[in-house]
N, C-alpha and C. Protein backbone atom coordinates (compact mmCIF):
# COMPACT_ATOMS: atom_id res chain seq x y z
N UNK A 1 12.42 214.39 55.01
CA UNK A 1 12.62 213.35 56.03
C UNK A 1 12.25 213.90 57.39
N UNK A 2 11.83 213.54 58.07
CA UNK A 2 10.40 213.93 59.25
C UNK A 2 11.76 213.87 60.16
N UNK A 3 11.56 214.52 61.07
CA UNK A 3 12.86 213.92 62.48
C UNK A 3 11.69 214.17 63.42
N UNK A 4 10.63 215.29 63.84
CA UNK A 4 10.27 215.14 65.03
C UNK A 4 8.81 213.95 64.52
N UNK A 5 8.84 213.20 65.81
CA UNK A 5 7.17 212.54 65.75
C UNK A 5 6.12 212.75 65.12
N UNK A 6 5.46 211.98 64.32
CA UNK A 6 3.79 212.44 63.97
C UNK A 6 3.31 213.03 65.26
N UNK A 7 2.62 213.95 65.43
CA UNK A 7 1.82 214.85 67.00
C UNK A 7 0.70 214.02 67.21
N UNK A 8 -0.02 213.68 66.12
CA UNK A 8 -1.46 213.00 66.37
C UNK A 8 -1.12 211.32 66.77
N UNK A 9 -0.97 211.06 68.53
CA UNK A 9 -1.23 209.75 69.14
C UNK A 9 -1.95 208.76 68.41
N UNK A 10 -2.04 207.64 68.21
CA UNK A 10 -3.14 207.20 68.15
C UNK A 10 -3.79 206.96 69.23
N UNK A 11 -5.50 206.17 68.79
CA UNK A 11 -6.16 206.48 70.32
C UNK A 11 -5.76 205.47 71.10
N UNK A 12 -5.23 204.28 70.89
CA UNK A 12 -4.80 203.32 71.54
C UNK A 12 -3.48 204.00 72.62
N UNK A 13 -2.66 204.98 71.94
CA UNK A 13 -1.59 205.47 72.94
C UNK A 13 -2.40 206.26 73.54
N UNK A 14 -3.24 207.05 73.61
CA UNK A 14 -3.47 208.34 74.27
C UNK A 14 -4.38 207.26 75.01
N UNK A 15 -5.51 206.26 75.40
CA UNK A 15 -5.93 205.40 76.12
C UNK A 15 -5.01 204.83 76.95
N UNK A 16 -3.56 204.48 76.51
CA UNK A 16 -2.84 204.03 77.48
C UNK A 16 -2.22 205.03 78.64
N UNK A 17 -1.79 206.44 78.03
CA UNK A 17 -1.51 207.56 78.72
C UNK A 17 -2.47 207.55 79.57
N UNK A 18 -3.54 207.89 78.95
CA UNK A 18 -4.69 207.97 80.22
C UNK A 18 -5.16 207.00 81.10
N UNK A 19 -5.11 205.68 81.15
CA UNK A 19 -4.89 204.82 82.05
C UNK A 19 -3.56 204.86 83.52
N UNK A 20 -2.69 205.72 82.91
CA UNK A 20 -1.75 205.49 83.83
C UNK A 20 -1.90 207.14 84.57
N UNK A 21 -2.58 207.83 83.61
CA UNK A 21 -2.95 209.06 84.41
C UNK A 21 -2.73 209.61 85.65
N UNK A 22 -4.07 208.49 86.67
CA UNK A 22 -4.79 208.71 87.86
C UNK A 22 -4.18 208.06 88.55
N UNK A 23 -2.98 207.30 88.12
CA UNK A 23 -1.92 206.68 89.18
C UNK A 23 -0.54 207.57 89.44
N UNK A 24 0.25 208.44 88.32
CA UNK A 24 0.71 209.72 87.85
C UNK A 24 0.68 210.23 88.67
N UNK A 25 -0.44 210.99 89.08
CA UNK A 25 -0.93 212.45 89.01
C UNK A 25 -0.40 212.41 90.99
N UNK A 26 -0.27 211.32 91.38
CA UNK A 26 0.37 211.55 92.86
C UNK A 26 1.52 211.49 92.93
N UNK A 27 2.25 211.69 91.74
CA UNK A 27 3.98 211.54 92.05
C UNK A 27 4.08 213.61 91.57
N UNK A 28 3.06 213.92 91.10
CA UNK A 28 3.61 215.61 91.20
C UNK A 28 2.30 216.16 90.73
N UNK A 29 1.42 215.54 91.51
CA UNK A 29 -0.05 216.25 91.11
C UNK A 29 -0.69 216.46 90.04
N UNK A 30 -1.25 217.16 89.92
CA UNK A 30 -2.36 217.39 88.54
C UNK A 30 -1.21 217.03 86.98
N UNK A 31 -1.83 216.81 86.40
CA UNK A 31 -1.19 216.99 85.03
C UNK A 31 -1.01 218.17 84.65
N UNK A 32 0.13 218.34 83.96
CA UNK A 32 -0.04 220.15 83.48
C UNK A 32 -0.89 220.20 81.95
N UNK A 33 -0.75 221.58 81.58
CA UNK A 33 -1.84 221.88 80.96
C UNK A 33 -2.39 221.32 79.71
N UNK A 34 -0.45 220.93 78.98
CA UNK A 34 -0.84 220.29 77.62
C UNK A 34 -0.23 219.02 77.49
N UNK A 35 -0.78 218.59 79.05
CA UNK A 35 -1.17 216.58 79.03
C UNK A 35 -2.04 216.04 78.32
N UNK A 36 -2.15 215.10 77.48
CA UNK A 36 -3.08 214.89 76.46
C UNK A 36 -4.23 214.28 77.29
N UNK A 37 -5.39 214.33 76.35
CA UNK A 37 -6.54 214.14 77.74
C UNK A 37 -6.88 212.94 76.46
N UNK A 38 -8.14 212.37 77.29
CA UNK A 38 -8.70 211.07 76.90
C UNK A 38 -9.85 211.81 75.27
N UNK A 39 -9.31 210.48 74.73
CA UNK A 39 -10.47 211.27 73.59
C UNK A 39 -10.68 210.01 73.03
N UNK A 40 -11.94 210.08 72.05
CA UNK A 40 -12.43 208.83 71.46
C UNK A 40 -12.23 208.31 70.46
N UNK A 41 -11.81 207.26 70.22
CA UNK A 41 -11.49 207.07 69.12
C UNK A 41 -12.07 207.36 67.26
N UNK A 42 -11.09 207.91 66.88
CA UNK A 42 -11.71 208.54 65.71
C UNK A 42 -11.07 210.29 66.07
N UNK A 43 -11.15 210.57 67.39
CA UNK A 43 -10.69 211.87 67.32
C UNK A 43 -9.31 212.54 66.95
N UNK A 44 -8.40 211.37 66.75
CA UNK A 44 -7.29 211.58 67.19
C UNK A 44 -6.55 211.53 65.77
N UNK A 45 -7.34 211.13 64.79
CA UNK A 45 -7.21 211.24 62.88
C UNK A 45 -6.56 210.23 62.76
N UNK A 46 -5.71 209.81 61.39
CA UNK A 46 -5.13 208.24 61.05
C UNK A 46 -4.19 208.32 61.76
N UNK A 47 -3.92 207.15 62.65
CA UNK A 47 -2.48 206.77 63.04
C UNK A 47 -1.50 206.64 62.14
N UNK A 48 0.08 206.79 62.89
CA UNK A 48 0.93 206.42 61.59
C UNK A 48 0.94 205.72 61.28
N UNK A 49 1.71 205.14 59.89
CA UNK A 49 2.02 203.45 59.51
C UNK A 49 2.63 202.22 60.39
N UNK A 50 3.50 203.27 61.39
CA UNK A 50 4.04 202.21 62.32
C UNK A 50 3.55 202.01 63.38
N UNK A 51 2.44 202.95 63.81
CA UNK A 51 1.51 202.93 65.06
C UNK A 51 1.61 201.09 65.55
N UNK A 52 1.55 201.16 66.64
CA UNK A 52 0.90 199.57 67.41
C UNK A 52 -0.25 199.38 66.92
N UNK A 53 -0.47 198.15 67.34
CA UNK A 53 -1.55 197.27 66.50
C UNK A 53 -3.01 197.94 67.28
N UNK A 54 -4.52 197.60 66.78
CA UNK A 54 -5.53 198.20 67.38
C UNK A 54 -5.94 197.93 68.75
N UNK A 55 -5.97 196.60 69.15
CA UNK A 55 -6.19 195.69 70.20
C UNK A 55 -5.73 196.68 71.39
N UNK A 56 -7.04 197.15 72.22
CA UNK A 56 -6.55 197.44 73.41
C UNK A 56 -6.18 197.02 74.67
N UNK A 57 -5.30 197.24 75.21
CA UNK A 57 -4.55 196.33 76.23
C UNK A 57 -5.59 196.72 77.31
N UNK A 58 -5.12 195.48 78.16
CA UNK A 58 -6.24 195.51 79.59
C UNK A 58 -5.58 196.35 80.66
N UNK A 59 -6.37 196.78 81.39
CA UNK A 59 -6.84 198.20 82.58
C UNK A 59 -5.04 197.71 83.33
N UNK A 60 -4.50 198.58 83.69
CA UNK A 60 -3.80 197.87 85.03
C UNK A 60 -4.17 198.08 86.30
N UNK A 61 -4.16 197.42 86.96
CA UNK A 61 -4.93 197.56 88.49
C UNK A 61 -3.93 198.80 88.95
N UNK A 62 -5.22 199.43 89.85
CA UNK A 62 -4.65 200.61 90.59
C UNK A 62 -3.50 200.18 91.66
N UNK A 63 -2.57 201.38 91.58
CA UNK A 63 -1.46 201.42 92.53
C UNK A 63 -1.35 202.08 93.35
N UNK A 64 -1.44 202.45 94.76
CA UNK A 64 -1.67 203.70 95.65
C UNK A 64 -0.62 203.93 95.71
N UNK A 65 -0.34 205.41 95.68
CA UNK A 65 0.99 206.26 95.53
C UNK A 65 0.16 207.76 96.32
N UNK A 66 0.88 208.26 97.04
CA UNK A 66 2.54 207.92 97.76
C UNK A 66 2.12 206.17 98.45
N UNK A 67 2.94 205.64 98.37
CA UNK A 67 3.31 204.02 99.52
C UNK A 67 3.18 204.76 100.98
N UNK A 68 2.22 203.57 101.52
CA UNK A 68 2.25 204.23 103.06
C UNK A 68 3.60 203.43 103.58
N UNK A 69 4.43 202.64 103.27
CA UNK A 69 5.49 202.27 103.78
C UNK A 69 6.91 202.79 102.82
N UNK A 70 7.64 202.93 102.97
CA UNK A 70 9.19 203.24 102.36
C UNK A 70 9.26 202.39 100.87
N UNK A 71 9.57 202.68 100.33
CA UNK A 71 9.74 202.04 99.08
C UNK A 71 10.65 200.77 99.16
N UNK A 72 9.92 199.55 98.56
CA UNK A 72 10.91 198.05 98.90
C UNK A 72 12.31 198.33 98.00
N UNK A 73 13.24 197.97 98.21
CA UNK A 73 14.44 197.70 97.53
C UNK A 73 13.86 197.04 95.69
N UNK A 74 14.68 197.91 94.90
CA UNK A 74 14.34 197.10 93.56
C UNK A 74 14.42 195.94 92.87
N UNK A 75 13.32 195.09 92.39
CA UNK A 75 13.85 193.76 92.07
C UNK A 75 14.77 193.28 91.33
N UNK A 76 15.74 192.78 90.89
CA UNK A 76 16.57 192.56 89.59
C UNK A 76 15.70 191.99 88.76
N UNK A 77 15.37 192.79 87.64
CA UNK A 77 14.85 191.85 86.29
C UNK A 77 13.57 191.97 86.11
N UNK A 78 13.46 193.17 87.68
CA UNK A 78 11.96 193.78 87.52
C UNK A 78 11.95 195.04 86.07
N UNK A 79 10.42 195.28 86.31
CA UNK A 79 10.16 196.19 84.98
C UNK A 79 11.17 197.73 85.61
N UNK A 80 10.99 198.23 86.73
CA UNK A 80 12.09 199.13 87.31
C UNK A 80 13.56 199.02 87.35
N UNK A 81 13.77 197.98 87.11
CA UNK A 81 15.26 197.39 87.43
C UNK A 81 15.82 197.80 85.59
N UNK A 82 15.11 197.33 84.57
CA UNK A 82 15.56 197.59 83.69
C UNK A 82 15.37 199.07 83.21
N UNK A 83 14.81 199.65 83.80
CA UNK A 83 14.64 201.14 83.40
C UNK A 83 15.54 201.98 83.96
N UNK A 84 15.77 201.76 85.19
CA UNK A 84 16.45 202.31 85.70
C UNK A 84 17.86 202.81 85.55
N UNK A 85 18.61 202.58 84.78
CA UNK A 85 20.08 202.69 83.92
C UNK A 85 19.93 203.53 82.97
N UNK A 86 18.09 203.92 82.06
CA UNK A 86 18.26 204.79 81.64
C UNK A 86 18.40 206.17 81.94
N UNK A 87 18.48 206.25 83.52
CA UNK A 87 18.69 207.17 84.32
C UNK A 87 20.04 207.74 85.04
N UNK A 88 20.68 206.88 84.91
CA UNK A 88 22.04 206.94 85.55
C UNK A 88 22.99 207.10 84.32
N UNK A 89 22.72 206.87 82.97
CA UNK A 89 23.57 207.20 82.11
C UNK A 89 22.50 207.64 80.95
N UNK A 90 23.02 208.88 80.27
CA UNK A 90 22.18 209.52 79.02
C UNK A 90 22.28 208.58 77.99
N UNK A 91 20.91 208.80 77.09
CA UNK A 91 21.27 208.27 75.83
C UNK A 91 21.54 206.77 75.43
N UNK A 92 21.26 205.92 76.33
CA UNK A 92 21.25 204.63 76.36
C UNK A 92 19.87 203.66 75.55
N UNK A 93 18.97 205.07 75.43
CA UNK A 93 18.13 204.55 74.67
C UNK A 93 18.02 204.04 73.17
N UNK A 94 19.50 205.06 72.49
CA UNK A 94 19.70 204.57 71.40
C UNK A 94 21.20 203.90 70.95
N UNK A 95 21.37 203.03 72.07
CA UNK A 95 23.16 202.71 72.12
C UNK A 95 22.57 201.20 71.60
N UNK A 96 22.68 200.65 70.40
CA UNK A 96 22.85 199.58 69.82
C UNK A 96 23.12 198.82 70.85
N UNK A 97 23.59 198.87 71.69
CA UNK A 97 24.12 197.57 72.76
C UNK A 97 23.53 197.51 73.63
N UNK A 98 22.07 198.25 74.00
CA UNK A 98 21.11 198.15 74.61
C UNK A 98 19.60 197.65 74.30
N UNK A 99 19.97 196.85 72.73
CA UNK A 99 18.81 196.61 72.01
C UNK A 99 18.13 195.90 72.72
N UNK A 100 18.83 194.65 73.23
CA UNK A 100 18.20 193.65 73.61
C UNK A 100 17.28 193.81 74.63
N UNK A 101 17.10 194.99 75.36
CA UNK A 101 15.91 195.62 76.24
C UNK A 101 14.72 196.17 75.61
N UNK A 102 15.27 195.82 74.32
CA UNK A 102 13.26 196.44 73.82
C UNK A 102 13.01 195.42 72.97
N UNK A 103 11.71 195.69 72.52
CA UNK A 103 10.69 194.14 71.78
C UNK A 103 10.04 195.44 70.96
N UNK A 104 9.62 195.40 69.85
CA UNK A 104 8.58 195.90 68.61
C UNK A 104 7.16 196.05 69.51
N UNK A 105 7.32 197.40 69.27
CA UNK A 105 6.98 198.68 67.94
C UNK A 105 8.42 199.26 68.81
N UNK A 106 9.02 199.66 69.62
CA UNK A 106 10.29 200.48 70.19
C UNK A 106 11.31 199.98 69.48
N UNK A 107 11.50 198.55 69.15
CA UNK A 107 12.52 198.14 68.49
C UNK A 107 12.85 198.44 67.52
N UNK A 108 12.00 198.03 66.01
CA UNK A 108 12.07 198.96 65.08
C UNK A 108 12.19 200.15 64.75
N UNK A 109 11.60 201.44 65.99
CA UNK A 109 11.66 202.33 65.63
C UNK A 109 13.48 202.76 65.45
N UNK A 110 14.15 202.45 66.76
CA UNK A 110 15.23 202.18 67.43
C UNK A 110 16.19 201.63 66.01
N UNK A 111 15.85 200.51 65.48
CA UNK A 111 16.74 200.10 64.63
C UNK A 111 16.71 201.13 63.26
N UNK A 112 15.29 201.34 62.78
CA UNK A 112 15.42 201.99 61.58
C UNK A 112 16.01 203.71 61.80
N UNK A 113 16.29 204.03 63.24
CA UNK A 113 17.10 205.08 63.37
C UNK A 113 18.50 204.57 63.29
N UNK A 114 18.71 203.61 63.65
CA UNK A 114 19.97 202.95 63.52
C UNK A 114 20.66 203.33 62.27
N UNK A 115 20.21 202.59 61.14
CA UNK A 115 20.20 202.85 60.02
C UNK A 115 20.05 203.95 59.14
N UNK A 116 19.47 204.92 59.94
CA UNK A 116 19.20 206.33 59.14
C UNK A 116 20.88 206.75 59.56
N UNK A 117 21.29 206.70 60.56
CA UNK A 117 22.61 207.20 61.11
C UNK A 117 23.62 206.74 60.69
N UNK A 118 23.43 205.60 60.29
CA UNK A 118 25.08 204.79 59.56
C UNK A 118 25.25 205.76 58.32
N UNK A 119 23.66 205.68 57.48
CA UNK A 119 23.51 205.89 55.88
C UNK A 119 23.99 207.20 55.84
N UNK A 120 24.53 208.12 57.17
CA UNK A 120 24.82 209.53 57.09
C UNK A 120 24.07 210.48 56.57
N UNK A 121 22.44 210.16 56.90
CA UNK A 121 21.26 210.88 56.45
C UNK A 121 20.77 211.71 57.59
N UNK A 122 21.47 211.60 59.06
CA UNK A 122 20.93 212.52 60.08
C UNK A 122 20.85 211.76 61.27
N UNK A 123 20.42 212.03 61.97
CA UNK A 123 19.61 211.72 63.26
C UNK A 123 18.03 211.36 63.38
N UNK A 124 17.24 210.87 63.72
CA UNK A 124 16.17 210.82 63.62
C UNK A 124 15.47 210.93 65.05
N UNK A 125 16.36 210.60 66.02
CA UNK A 125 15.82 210.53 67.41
C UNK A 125 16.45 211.00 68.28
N UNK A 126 16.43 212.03 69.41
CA UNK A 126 16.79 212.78 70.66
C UNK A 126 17.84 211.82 71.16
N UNK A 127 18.87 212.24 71.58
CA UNK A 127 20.09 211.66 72.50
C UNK A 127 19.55 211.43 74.01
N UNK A 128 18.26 212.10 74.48
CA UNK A 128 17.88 212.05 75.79
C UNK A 128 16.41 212.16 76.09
N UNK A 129 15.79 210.88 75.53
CA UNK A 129 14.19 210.60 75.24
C UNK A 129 13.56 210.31 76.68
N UNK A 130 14.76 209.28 77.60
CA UNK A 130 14.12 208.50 78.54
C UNK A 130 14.35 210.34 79.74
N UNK A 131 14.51 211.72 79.64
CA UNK A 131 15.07 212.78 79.94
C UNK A 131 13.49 213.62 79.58
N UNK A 132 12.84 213.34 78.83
CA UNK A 132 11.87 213.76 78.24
C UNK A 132 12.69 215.13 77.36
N UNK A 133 13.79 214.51 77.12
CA UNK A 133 14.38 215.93 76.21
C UNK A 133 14.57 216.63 76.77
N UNK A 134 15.17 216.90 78.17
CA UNK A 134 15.45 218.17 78.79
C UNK A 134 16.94 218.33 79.16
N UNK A 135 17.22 219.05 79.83
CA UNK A 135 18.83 218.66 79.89
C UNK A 135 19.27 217.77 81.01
N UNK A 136 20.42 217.10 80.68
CA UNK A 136 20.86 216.08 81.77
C UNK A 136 21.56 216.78 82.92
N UNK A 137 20.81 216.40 84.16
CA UNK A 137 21.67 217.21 85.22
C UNK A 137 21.27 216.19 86.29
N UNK A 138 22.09 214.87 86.28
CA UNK A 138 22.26 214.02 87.28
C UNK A 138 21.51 213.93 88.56
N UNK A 139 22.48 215.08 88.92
CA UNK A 139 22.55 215.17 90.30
C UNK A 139 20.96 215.95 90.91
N UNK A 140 20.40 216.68 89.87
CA UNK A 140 18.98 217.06 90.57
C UNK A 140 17.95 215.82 89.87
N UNK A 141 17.85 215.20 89.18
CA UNK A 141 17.28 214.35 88.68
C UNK A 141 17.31 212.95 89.48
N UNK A 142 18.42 212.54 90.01
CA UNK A 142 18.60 211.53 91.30
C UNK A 142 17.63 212.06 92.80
N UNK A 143 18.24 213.43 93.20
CA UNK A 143 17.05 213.97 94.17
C UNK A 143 15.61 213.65 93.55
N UNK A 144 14.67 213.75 92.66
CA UNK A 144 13.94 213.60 92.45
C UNK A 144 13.24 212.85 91.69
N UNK A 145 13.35 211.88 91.55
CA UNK A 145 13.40 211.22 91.00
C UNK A 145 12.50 209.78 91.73
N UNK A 146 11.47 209.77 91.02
CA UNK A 146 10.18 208.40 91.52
C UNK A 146 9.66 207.56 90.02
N UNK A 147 9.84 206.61 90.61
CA UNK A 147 9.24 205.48 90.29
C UNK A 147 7.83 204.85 90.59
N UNK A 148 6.88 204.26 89.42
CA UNK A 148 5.40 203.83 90.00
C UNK A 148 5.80 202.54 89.10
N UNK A 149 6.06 201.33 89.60
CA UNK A 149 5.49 200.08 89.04
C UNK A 149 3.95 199.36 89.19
N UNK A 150 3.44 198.95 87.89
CA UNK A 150 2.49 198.18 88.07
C UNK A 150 2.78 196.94 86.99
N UNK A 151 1.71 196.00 87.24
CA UNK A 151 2.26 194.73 86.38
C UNK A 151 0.83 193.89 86.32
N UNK A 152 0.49 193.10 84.99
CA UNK A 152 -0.52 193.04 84.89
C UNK A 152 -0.49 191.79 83.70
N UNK A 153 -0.53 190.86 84.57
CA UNK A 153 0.01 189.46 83.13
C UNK A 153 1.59 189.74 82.50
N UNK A 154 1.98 189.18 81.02
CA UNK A 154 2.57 189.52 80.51
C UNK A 154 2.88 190.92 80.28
N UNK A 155 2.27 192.15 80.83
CA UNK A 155 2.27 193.70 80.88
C UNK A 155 2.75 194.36 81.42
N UNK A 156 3.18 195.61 81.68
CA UNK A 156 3.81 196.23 82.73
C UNK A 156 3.85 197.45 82.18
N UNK A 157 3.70 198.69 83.48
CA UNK A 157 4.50 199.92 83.07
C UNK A 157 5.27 200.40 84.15
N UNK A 158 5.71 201.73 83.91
CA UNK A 158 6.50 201.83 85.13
C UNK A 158 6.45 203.33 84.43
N UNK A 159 5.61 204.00 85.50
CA UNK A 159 5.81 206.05 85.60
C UNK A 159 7.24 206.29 86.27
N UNK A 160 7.79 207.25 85.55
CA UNK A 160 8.93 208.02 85.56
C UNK A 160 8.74 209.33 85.72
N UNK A 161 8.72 209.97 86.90
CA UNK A 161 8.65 211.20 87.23
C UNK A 161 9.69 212.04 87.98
N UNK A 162 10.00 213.08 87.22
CA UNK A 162 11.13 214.06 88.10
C UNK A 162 11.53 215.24 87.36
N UNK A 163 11.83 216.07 88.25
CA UNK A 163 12.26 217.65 88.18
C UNK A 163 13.69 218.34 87.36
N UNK A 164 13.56 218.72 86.36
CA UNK A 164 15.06 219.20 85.87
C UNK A 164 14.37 221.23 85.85
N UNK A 165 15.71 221.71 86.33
CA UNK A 165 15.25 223.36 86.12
C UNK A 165 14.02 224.00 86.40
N UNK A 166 13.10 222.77 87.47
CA UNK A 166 11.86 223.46 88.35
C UNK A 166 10.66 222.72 87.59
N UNK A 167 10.90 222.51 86.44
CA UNK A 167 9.66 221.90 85.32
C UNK A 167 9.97 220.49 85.63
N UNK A 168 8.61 219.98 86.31
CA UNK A 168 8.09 218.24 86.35
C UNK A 168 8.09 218.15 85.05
N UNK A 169 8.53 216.18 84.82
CA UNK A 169 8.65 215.43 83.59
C UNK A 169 7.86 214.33 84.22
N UNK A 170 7.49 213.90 83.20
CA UNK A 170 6.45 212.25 83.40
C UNK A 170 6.40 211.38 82.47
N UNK A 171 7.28 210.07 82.65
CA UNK A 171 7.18 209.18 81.21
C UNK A 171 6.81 208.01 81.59
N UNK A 172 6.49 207.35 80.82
CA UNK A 172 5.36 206.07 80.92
C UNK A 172 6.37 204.57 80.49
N UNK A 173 7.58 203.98 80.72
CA UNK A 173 8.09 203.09 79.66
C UNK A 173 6.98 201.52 79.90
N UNK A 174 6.51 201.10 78.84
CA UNK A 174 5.15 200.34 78.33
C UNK A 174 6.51 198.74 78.25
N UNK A 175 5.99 197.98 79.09
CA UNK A 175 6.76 196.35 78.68
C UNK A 175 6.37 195.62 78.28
N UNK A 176 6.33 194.33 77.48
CA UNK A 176 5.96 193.00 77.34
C UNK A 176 6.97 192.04 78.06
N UNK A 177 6.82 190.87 78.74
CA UNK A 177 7.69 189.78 79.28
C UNK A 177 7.39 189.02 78.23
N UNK A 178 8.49 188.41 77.52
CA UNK A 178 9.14 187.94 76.38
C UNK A 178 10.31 186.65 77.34
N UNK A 179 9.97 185.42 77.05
CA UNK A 179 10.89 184.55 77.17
C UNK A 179 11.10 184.67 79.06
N UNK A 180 10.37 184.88 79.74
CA UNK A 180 10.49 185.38 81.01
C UNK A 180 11.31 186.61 81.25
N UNK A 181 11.67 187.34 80.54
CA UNK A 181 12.18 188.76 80.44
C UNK A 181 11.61 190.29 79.99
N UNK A 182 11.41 190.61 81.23
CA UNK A 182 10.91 192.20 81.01
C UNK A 182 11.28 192.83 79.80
N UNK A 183 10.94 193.50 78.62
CA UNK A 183 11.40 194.01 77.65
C UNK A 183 10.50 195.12 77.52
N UNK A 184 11.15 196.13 76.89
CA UNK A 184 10.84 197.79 76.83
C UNK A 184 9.84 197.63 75.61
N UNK A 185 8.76 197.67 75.74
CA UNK A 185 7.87 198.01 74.37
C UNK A 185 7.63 199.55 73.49
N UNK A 186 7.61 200.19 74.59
CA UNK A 186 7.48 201.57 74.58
C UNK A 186 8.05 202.80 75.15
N UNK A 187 7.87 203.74 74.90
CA UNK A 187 8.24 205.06 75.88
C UNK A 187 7.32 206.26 75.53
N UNK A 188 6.61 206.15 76.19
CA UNK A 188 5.81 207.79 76.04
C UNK A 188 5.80 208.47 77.08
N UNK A 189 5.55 209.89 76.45
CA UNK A 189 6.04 211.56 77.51
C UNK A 189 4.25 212.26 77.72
N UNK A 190 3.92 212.19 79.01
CA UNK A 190 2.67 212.68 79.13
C UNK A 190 2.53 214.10 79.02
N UNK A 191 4.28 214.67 79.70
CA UNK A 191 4.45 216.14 79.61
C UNK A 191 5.00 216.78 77.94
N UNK A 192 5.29 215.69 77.34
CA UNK A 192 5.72 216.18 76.00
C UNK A 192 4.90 215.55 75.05
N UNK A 193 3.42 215.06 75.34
CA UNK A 193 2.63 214.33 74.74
C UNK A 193 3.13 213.77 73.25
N UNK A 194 4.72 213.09 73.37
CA UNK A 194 5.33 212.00 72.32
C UNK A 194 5.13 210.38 72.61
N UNK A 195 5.82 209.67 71.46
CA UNK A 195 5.88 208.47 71.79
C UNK A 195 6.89 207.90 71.04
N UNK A 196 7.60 206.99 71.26
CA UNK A 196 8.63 206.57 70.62
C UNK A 196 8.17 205.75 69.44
N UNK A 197 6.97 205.27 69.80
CA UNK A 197 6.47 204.22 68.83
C UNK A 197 5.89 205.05 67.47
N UNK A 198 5.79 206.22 67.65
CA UNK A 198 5.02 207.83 66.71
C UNK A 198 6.05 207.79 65.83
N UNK A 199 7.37 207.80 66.02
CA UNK A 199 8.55 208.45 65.55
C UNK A 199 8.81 207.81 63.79
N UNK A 200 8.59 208.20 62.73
CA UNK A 200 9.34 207.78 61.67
C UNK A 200 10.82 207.88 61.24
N UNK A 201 11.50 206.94 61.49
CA UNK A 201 12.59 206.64 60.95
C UNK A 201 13.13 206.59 59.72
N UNK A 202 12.53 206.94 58.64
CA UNK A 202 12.79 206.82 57.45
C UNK A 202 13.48 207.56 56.29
């Protein structure tokens, strides 16, 4: 029974990583070394079974970062607004009572860990994903701690970047608006080149 991720992205995730790249790369500069880089499809070998569908999503318009003005106050019900809690409390990513913030391929993954954990077969997924797996330490993670929204039709992402123990983290959470509601589609780690949607639950 698998607990860490398939490694091999598919190219549709590693296209989306790399789309959000060159918007990234100004909240703590260059990518480090084993950021996954753009590759073509076919390079990246079979996706998993639960991989997202093939259809590649459209470009999101560029965001200039740093803001030449102060950052606006957060919207309620924006794609930041719902992310943001996974920051202020650990582990919320897999608290059953936070389902209703994600929509499929995250959902399923999410539930069929659910279920691996009742059946008393293990764990299948990190207590601190939206953390990029590092340790929780609040109080330097609030100091540093940036946000990049962009939004693009029914689409959205929102870069998550910040410092635990000197080592930059960078995560990508991927939305669909569902019913007029922001919902979590995804979560991928540019610095831990994972994805939540990779993960077998089984």
């Amino acid at each position: 029974m698998a607990r860490r991720p398939v490694l091999a992205l598919s190219a549709m995730c590693l296209l989306a990583v790399g789309l959000s790249s060159a918007a990234a790369q100004g909240l703590f500069g260059a990518p480090p070394a084993n950021a996954p880089a753009d590759t073509a499809p076919g390079d990246s070998g079979a996706p998993p079974a639960n991989a997202p569908g093939g259809a590649v999503e459209p470009a999101t318009p560029p965001v200039a970062w740093p803001p030449s003005e102060p950052p606006a106050p957060i919207q309620p019900g924006s794609p930041t607004a719902v992310v943001r809690p996974f920051y202020d409390q650990v582990g919320l990513e897999i608290d059953p009572a936070q389902r209703g913030h994600f929509v499929d391929p995250a959902k399923t993954v999410l539930d069929k860990s659910d279920a691996l954990r009742k059946s008393g077969q293990g764990e299948c997924l990190d207590p601190n994903m939206a953390l990029d797996n590092a340790d929780y330490d609040k109080a330097e993670i609030d100091k540093s701690l940036k946000t990049l929204e962009a939004i693009n039709g029914d689409q959205a992402k929102v870069i998550v970047a910040f410092v635990v123990a000197g080592n930059p983290h960078r995560l990508e959470w991927k939305f669909k608006k569902i019913d007029g509601e922001w919902k979590i589609s995804d979560l991928l780690s540019v610095t831990g080149e994972w994805a939540l949607s990779q993960y077998q639950c089984e």
